[in-house]
Protein backbone atom coordinates (compact mmCIF):
# COMPACT_ATOMS: atom_id res chain seq x y z
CA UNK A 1 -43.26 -7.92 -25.50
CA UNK A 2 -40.60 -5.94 -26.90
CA UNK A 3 -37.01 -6.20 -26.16
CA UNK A 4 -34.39 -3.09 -26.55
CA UNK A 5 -31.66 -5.83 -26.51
CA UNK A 6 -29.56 -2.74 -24.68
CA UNK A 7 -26.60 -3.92 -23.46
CA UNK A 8 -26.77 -4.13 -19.28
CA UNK A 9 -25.37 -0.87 -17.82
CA UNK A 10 -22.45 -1.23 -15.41
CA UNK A 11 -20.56 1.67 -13.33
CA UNK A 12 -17.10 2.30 -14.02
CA UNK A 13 -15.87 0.38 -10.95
CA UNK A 14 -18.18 -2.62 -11.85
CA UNK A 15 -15.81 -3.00 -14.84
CA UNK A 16 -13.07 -2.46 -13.32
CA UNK A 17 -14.11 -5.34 -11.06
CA UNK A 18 -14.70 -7.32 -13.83
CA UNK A 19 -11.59 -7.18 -14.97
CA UNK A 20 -9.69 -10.63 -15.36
CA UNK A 21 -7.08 -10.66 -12.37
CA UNK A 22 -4.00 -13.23 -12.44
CA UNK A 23 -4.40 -15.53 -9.36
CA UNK A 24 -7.97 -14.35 -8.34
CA UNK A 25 -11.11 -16.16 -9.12
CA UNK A 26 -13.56 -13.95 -11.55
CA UNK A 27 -16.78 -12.68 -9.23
CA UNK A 28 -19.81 -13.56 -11.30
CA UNK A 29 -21.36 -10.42 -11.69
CA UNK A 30 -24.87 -9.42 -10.42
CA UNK A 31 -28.12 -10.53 -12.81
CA UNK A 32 -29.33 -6.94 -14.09
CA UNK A 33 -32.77 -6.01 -12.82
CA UNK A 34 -35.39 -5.92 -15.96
CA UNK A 35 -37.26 -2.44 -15.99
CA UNK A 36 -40.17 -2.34 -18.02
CA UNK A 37 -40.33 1.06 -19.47
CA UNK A 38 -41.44 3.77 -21.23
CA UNK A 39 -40.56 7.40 -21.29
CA UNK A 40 -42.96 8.93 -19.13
CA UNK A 41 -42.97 10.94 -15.49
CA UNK A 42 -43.45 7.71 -13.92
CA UNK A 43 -41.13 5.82 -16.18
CA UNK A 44 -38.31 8.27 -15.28
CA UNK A 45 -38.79 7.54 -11.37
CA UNK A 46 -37.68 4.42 -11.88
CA UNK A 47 -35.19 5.03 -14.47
CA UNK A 48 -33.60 7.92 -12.36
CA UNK A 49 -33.64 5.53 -9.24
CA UNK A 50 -31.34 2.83 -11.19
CA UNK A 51 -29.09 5.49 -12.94
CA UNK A 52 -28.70 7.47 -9.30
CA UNK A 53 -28.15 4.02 -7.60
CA UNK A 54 -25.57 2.41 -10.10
CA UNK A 55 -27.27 -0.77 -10.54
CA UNK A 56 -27.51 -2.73 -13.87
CA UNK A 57 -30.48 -3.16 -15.19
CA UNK A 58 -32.17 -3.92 -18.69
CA UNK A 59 -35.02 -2.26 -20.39
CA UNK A 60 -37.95 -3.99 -22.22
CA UNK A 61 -39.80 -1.35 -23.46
CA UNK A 62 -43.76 -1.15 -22.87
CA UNK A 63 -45.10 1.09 -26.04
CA UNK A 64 -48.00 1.84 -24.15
CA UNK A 65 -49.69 3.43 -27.20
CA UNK A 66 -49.55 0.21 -29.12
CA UNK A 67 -51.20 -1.31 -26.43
CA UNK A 68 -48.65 -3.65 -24.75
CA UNK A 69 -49.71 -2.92 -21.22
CA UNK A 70 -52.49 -5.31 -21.74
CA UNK A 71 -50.37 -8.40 -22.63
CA UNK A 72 -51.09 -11.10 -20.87
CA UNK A 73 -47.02 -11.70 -20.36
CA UNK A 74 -47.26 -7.89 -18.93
CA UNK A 75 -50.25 -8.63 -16.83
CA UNK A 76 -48.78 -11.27 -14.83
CA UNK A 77 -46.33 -8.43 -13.69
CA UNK A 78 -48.54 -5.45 -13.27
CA UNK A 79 -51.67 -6.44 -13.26
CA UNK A 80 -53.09 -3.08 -13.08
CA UNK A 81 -51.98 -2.67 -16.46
CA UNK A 82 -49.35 0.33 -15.78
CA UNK A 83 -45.52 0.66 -16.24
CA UNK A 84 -42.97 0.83 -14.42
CA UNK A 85 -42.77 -2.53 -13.42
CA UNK A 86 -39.43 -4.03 -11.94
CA UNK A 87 -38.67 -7.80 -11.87
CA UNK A 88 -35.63 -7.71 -9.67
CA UNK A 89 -34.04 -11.78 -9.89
CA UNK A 90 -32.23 -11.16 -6.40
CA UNK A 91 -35.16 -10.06 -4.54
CA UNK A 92 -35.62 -10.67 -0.66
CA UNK A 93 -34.25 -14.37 -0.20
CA UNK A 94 -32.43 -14.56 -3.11
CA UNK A 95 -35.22 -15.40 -4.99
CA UNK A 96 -36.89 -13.53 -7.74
CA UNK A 97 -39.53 -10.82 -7.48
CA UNK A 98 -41.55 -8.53 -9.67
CA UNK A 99 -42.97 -4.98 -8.14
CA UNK A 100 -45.62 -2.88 -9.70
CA UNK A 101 -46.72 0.63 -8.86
CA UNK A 102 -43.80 3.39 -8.91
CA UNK A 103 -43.73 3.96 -5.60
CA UNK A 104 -43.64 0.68 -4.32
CA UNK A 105 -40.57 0.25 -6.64
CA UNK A 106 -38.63 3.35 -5.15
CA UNK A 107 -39.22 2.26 -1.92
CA UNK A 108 -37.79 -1.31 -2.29
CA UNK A 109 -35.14 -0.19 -4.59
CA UNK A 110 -34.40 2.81 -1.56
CA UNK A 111 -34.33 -0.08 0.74
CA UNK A 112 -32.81 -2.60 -1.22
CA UNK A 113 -29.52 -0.43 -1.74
CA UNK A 114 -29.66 1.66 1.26
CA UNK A 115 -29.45 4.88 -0.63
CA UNK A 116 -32.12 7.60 -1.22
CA UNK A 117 -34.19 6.30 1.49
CA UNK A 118 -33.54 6.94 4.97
CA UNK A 119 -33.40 3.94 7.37
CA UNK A 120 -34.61 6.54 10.57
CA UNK A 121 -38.34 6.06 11.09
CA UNK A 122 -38.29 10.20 11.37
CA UNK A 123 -36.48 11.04 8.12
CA UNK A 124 -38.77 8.09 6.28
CA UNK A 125 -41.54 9.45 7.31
CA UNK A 126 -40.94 12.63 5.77
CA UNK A 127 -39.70 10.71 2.64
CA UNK A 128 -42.71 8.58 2.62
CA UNK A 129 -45.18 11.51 3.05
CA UNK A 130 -43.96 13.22 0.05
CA UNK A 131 -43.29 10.39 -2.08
CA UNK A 132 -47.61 9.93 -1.35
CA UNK A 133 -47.86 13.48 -1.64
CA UNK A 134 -46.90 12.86 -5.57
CA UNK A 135 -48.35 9.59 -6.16
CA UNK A 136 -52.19 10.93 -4.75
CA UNK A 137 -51.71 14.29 -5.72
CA UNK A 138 -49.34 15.78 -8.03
CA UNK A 139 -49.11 12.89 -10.07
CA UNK A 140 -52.91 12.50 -10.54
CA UNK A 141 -53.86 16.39 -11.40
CA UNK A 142 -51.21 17.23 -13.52
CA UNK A 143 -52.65 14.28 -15.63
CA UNK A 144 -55.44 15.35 -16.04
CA UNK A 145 -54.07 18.56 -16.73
CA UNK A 146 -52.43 17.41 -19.57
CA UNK A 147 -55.44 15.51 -20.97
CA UNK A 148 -57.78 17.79 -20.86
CA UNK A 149 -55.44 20.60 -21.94
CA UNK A 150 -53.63 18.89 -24.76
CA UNK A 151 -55.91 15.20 -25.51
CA UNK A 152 -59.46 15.70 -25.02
CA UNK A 153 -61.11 15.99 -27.83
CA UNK A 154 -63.97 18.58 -26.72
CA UNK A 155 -62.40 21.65 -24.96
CA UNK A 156 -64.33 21.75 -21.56
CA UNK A 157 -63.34 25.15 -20.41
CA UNK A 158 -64.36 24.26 -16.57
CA UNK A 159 -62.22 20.97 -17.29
CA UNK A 160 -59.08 22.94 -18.19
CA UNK A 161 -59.41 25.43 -15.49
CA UNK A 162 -60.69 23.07 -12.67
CA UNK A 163 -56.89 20.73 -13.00
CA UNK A 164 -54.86 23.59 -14.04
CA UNK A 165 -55.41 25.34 -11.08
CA UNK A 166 -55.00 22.32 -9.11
CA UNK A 167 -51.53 21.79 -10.21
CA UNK A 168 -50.86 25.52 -9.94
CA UNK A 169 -51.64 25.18 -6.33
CA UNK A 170 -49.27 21.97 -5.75
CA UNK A 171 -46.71 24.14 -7.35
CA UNK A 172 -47.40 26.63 -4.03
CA UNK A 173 -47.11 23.44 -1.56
CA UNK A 174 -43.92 22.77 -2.84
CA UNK A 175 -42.59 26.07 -3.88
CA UNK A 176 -43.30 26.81 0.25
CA UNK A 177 -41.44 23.56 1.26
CA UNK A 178 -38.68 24.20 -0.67
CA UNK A 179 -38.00 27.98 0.64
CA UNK A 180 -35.69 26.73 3.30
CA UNK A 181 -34.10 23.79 1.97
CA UNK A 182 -32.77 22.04 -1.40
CA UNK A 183 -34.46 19.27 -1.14
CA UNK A 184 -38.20 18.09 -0.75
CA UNK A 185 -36.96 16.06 2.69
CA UNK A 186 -34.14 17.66 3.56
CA UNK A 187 -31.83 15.92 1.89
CA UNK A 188 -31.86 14.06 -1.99
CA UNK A 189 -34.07 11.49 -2.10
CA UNK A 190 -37.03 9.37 -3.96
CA UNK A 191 -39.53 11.85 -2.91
CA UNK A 192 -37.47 14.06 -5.43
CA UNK A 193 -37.07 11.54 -8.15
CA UNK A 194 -40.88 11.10 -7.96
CA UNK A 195 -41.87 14.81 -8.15
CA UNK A 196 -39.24 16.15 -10.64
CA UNK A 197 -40.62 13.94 -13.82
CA UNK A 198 -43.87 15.32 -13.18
CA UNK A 199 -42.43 19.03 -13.38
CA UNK A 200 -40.75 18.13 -16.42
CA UNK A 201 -43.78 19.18 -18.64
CA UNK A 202 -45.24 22.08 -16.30
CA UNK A 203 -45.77 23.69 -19.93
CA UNK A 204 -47.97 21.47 -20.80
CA UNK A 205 -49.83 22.43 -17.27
CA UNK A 206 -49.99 25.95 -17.81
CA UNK A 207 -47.55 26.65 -15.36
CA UNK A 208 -44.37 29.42 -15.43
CA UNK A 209 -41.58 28.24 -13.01
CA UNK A 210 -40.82 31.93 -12.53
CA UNK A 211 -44.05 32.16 -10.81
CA UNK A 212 -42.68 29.63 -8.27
CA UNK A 213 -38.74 30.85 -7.61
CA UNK A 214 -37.98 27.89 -4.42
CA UNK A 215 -39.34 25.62 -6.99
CA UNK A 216 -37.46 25.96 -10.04
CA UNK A 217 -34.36 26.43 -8.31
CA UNK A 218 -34.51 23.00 -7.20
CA UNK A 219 -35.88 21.53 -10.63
CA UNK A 220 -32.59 23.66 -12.00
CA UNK A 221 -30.55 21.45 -9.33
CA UNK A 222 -32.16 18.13 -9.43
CA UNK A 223 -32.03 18.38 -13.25
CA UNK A 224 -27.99 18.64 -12.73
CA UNK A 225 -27.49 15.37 -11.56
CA UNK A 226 -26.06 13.13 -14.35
CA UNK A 227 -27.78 10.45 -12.98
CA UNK A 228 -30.95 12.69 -13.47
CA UNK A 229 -30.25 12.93 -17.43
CA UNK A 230 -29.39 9.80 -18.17
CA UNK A 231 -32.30 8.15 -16.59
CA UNK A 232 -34.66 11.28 -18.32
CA UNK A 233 -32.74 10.38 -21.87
CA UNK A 234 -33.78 6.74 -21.50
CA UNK A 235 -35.62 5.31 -24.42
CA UNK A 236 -36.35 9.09 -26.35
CA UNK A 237 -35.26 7.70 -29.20
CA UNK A 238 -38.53 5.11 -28.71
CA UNK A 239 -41.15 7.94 -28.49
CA UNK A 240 -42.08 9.30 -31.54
CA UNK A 241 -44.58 12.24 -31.22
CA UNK A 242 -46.89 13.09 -28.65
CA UNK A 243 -50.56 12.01 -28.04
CA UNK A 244 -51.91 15.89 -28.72
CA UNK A 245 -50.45 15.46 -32.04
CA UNK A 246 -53.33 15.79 -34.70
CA UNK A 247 -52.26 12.60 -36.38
CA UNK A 248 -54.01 8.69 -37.12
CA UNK A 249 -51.47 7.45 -35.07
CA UNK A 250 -52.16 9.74 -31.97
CA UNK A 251 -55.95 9.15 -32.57
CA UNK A 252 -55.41 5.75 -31.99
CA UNK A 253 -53.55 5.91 -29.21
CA UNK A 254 -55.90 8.28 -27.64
CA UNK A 255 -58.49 5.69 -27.94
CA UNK A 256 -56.43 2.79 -26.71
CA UNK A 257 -55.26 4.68 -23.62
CA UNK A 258 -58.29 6.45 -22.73
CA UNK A 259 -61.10 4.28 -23.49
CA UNK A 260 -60.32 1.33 -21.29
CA UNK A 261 -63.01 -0.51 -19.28
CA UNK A 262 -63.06 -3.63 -17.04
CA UNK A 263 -61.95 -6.54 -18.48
């Protein structure tokens, strides 16, 4: 698989800390967690997550339309054949550990760090509901929003209107939630970084965030956060086009990505 070879990311005070100090012993510093990445909504949950919670980390890149989701190294990681994937060498124990699934990752990174994810069974729940809320619903239907609005070959007119609607109406759910507060649960958390990547493209959807005021007001203010745009500019420079473009290269992607069976 491919590595970026980027250089770990460390806060400010991390090198500060590092810094050589006449009669103190050095502290080794922390092994950086790999992320395996690409520039996607559910790449940028992940990427957000690290960014927001100042931990280093390295990227190796997964070009998913060249098709290196399905390498074996990849598999033994997620074997569902998706990114993100985290492997995380000071897991529970000390010991090593590799997570697949996006949510799954939020959740142990909120609970590794302590941050973004309440420890109060109440305020997790209402974390937990809306991180699902994305992962089973908004996640899902904008997909196939997009691929039937911008990668399907054949235009299926009951297609396009059957998921765009869909994701309209998930736009209502949370454009009501949000009337009364800033946040999805109250206050900043992963249920946020999971939803906003997915809002990113509500073009693409057939969606107008003027339609949904509560709702772009807090994609204006989530998108704020630097921690937000650095973990959204993450690996850009690796993505070159889109799959709707009407190019070999996209054609071949298409097929790759969407014409998978059972192994």
């Amino acid at each position: 698989m491919a590595d970026s070879r980027r250089p770990v990311r460390k806060t400010q005070g991390e090198r500060h800390a590092s810094t050589k100090v006449r009669g103190a012993l050095k502290a080794p510093s922390p092994k950086p967690i790999e992320l395996f990445y690409w520039p996607t909504p559910n790449g940028w949950k992940i990427s957000v997550m690290l960014e927001e919670c100042k931990l280093p980390y390295v990227v190796r890149p997964v070009n998913i339309a060249k098709g290196d989701q399905f390498k074996r190294s990849f598999l033994k990681i997620a074997p569902n054949n998706r990114m993100p994937a985290i492997v995380d060498p000071d897991g529970p124990g000390g010991k090593p550990i590799s997570i697949f699934e996006s949510g799954a990752i939020l959740q142990y990174l909120g609970r590794k760090t302590g941050k973004f994810y309440p420890a109060g069974e109440r305020a997790r729940i209402e974390v937990d509901q809306w991180l699902f809320w994305q992962m089973a619903g908004l996640g899902p239907m904008a997909g196939q929003a997009h691929h039937f609005r911008q990668y399907a070959k054949d235009k299926i007119p009951y297609a396009i209107k059957r998921y765009t609607n869909e994701v309209n109406r998930l736009y209502g759910v949370m454009n009501a939630r949000l009337k009364d507060r800033d946040f999805i649960a109250g206050r900043y958390s992963i249920a946020d970084m999971a939803c906003w990547g997915w809002v990113v493209p509500y073009k693409n959807q057939g969606q107008r965030l003027e339609d949904f005021p509560h709702l772009k007001k807090w994609f204006e203010r989530v998108s704020a956060r630097p921690a937000v745009q650095k973990g959204f500019a993450l690996g850009r420079e690796l993505r070159q086009g889109t799959l709707g473009d009407k190019t070999k290269e996209a054609e071949q992607a298409r097929k790759l990505l969407f014409g998978q069976r059972a192994r």
